[in-house]
C-alpha atoms as a PDB file:
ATOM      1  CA  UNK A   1      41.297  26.135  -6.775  1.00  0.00           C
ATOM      2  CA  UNK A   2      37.883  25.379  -7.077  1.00  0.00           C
ATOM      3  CA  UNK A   3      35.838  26.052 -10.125  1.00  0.00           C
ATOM      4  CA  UNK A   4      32.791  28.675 -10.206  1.00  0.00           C
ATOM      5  CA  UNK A   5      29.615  26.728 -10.273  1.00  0.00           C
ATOM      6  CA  UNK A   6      27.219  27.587 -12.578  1.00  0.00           C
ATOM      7  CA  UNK A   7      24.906  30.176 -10.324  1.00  0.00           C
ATOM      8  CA  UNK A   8      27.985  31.956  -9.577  1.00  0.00           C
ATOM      9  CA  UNK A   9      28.608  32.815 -13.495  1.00  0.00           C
ATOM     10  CA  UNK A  10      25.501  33.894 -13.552  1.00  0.00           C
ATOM     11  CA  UNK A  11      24.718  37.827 -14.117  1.00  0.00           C
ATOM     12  CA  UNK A  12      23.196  40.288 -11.392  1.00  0.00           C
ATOM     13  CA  UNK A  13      20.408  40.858 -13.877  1.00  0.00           C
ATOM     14  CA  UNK A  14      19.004  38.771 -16.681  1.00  0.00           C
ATOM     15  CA  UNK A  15      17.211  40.902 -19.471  1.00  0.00           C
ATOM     16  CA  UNK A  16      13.561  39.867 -20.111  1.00  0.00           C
ATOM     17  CA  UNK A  17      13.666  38.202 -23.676  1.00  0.00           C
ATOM     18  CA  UNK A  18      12.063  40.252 -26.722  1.00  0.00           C
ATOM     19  CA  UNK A  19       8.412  40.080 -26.755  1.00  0.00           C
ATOM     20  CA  UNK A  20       7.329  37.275 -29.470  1.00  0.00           C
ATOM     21  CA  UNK A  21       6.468  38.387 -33.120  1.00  0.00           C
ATOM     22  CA  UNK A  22       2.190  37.823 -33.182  1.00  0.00           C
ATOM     23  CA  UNK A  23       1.441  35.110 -35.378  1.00  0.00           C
ATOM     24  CA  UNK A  24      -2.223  34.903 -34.852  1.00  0.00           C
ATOM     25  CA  UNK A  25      -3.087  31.503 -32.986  1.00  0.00           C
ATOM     26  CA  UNK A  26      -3.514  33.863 -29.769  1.00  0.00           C
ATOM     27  CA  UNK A  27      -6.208  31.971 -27.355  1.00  0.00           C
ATOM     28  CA  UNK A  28      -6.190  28.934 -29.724  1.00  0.00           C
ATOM     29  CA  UNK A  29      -6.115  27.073 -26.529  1.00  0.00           C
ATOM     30  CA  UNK A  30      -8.753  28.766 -24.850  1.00  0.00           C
ATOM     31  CA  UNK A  31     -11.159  27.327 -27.984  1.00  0.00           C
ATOM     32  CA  UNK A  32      -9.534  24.207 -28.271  1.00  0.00           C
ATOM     33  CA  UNK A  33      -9.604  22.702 -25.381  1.00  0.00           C
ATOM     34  CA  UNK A  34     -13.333  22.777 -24.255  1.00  0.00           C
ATOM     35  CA  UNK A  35     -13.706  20.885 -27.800  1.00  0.00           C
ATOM     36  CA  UNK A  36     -10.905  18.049 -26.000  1.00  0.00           C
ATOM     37  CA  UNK A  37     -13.328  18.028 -23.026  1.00  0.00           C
ATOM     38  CA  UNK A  38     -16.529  17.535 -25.558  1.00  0.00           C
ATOM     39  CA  UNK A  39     -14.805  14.820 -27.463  1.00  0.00           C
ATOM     40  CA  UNK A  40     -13.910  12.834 -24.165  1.00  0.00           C
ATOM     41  CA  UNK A  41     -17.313  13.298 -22.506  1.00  0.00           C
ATOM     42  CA  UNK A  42     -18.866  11.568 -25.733  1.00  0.00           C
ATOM     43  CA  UNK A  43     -16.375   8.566 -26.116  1.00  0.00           C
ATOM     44  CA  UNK A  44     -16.995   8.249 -22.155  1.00  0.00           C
ATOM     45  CA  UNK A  45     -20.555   8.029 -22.552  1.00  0.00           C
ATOM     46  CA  UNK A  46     -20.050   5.532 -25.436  1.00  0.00           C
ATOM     47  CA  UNK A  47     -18.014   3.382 -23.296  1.00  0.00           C
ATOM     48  CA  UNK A  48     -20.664   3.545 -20.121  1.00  0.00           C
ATOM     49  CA  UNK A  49     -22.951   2.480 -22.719  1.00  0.00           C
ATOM     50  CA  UNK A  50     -21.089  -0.454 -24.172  1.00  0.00           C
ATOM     51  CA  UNK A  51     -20.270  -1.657 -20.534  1.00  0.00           C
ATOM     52  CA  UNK A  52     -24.128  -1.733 -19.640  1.00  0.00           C
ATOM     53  CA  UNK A  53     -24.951  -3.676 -22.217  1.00  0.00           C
ATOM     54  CA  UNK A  54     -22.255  -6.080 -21.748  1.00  0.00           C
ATOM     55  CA  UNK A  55     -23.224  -6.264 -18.023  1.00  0.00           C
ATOM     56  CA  UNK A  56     -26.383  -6.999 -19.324  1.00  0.00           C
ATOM     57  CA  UNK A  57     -25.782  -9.406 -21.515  1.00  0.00           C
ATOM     58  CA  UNK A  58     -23.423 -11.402 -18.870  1.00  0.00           C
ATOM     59  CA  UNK A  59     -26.497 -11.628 -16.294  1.00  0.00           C
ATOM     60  CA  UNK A  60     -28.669 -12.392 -19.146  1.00  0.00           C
ATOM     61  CA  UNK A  61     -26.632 -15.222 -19.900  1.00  0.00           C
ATOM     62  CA  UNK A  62     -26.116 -16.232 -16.357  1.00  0.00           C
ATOM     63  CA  UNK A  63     -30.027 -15.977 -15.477  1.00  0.00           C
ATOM     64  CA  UNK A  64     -30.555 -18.050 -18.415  1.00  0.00           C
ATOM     65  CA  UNK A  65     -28.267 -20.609 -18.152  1.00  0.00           C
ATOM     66  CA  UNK A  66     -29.420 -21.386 -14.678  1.00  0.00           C
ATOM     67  CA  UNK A  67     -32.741 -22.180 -15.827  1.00  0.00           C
ATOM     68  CA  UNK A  68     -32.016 -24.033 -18.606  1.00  0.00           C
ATOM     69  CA  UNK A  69     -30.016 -26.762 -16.082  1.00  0.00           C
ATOM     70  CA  UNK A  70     -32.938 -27.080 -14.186  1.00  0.00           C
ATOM     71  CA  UNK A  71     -35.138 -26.997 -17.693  1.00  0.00           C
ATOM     72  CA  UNK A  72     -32.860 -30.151 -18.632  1.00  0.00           C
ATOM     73  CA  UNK A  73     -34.097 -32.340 -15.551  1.00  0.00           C
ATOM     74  CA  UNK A  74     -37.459 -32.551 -16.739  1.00  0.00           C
ATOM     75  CA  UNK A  75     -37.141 -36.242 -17.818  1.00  0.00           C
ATOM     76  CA  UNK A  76     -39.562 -37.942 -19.319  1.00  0.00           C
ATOM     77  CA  UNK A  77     -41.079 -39.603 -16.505  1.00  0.00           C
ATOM     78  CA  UNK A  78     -41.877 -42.627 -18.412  1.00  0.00           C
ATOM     79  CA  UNK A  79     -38.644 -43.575 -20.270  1.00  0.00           C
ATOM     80  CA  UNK A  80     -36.873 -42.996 -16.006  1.00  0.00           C
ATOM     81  CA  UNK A  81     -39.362 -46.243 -15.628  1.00  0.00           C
ATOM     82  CA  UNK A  82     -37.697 -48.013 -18.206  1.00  0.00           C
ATOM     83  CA  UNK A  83     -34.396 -46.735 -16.755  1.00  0.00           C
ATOM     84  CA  UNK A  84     -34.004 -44.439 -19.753  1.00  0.00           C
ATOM     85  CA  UNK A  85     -32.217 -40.925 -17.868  1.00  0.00           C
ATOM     86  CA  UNK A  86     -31.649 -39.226 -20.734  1.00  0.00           C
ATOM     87  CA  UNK A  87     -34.831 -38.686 -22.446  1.00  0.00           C
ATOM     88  CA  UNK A  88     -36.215 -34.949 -21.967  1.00  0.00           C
ATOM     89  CA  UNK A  89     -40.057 -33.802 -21.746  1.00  0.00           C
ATOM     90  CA  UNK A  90     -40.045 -31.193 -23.849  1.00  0.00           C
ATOM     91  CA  UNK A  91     -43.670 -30.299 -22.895  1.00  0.00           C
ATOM     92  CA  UNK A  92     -42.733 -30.019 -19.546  1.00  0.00           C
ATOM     93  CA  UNK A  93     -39.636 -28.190 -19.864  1.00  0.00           C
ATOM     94  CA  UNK A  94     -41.613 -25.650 -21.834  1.00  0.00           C
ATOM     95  CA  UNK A  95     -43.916 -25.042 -18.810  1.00  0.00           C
ATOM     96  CA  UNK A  96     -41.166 -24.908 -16.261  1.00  0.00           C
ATOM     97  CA  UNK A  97     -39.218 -22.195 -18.172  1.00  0.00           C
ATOM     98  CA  UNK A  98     -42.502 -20.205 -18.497  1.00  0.00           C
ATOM     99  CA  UNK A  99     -43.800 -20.585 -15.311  1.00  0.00           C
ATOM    100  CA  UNK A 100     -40.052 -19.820 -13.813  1.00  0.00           C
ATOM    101  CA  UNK A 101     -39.739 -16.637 -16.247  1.00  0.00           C
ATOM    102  CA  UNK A 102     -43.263 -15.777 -15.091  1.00  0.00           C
ATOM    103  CA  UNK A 103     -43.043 -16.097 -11.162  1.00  0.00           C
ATOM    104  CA  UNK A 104     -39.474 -14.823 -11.259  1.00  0.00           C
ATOM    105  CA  UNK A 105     -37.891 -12.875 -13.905  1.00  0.00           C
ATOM    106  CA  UNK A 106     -34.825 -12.415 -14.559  1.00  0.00           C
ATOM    107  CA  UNK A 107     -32.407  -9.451 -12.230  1.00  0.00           C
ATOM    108  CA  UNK A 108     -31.002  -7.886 -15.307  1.00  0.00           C
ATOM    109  CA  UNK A 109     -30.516  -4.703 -16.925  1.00  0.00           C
ATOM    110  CA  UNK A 110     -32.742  -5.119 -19.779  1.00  0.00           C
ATOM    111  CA  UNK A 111     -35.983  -6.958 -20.467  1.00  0.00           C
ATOM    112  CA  UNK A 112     -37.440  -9.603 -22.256  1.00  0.00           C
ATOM    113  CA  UNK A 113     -38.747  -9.529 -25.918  1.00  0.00           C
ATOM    114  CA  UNK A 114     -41.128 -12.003 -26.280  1.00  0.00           C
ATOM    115  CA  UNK A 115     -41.149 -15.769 -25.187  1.00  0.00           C
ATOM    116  CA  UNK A 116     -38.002 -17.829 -24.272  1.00  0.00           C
ATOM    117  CA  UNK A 117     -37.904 -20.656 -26.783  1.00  0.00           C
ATOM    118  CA  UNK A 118     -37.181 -23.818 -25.230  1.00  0.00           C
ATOM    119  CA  UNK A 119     -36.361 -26.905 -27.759  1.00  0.00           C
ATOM    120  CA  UNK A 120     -34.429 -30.234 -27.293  1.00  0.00           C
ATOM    121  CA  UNK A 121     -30.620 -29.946 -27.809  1.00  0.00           C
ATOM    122  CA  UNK A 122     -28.402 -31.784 -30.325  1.00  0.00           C
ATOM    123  CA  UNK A 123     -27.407 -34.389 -27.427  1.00  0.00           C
ATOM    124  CA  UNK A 124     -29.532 -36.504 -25.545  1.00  0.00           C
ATOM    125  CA  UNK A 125     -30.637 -35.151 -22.382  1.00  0.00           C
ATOM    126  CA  UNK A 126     -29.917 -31.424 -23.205  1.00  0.00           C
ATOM    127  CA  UNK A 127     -32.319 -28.379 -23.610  1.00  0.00           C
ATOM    128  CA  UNK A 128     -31.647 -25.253 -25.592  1.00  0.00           C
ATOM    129  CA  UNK A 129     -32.933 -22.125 -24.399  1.00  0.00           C
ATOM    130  CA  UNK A 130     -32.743 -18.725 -26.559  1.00  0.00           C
ATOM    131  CA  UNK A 131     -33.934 -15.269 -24.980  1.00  0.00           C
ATOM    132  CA  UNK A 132     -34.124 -12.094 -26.974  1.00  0.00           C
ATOM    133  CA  UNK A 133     -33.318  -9.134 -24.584  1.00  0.00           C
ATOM    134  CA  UNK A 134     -33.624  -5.102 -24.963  1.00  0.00           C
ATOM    135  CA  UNK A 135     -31.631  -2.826 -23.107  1.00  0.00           C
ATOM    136  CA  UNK A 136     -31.742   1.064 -22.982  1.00  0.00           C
ATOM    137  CA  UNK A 137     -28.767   3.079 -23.375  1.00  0.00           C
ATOM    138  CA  UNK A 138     -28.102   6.170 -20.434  1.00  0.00           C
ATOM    139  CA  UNK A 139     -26.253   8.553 -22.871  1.00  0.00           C
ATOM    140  CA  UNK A 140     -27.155   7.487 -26.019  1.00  0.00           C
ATOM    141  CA  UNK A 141     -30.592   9.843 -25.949  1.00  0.00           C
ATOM    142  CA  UNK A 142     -29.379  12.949 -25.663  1.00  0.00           C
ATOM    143  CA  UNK A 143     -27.269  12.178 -29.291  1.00  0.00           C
ATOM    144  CA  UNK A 144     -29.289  12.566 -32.289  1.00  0.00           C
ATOM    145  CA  UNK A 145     -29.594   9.777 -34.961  1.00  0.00           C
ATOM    146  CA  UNK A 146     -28.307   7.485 -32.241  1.00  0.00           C
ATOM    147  CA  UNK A 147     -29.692   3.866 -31.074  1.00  0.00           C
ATOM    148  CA  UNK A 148     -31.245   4.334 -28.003  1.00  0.00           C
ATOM    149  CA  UNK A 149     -31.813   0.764 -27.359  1.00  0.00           C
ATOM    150  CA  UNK A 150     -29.325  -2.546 -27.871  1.00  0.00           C
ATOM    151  CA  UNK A 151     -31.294  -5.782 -28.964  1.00  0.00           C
ATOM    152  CA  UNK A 152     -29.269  -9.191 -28.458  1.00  0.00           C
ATOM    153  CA  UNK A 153     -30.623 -12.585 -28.594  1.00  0.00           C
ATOM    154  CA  UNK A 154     -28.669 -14.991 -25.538  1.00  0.00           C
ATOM    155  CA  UNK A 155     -28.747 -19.269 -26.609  1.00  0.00           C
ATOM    156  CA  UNK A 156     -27.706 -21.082 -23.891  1.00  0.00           C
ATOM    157  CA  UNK A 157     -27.924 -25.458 -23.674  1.00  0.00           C
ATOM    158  CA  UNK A 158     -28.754 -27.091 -20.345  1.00  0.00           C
ATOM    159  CA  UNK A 159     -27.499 -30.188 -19.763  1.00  0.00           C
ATOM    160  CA  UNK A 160     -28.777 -32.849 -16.836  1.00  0.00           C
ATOM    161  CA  UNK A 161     -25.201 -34.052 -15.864  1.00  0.00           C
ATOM    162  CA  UNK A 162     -25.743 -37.876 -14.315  1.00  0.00           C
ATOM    163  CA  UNK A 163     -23.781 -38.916 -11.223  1.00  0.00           C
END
């Protein structure tokens, strides 16, 4: 003979269970969990802020770096007569970064504080370039007592690779 299942031992009619004793934390919830909403709203505007200014601070470095290679083949026109292809014109080097800077500055979130200083690298035939750059936080205004800027300075070395 087959056994009842479980639905069949159940009663016609199941009695409501006694109304709970109040404890007072009725609606706790209700205040609780617009403050959950608040707190997530502010780390997500913390984290669109951080992820800005490393955005920024990638195409920084990637604007940068391209012009110091191209900084680094400003030889010394002189020494390439003596068959010297190593030795960098720093003078020149200085005026291609600032007329490059000047005629096209860099696509990046951010802007420029100041010069770019351009000086000869520890190795032959290498430039260093170091950019300080500013960039403005989105959410970071509407907090009070909070940074509404991120300064970073970017060093990058060129080198003029030889074939």
């Amino acid at each position: 003979m087959d056994e009842p299942s479980t639905w069949d031992r159940m009663p016609d009619s199941v009695e409501p269970l006694p109304p709970r004793a109040r404890c007072g934390h009725r609606g706790t919830t209700l205040l609780l969990f617009p403050a959950g909403i608040l707190v997530v709203m502010i780390l997500a505007a913390i984290a669109v802020d951080l992820s800005k200014v490393h955005l920024a601070r990638r195409e920084a470095h990637a604007a940068i770096a391209s012009v110091a290679d191209d900084a680094a083949a400003m030889l010394d026109r002189s020494a390439v007569r003596r068959g010297e292809f190593s030795r960098l014109d720093l003078d020149r080097a200085r005026a291609f970064v600032r007329r490059t800077f000047a005629e096209h500055p860099p696509q990046i979130d951010g802007r420029l504080i100041g010069p770019v200083s351009v000086r000869a690298g520890a190795r032959p035939g290498t430039v260093e370039l170091e950019a300080t750059i500013e960039v403005d936080h989105l959410f970071a205004r509407v907090m009070p007592d909070a940074a509404t800027t991120t300064v970073f300075t970017v060093r990058v070395t060129g080198e003029l690779l030889g074939g």
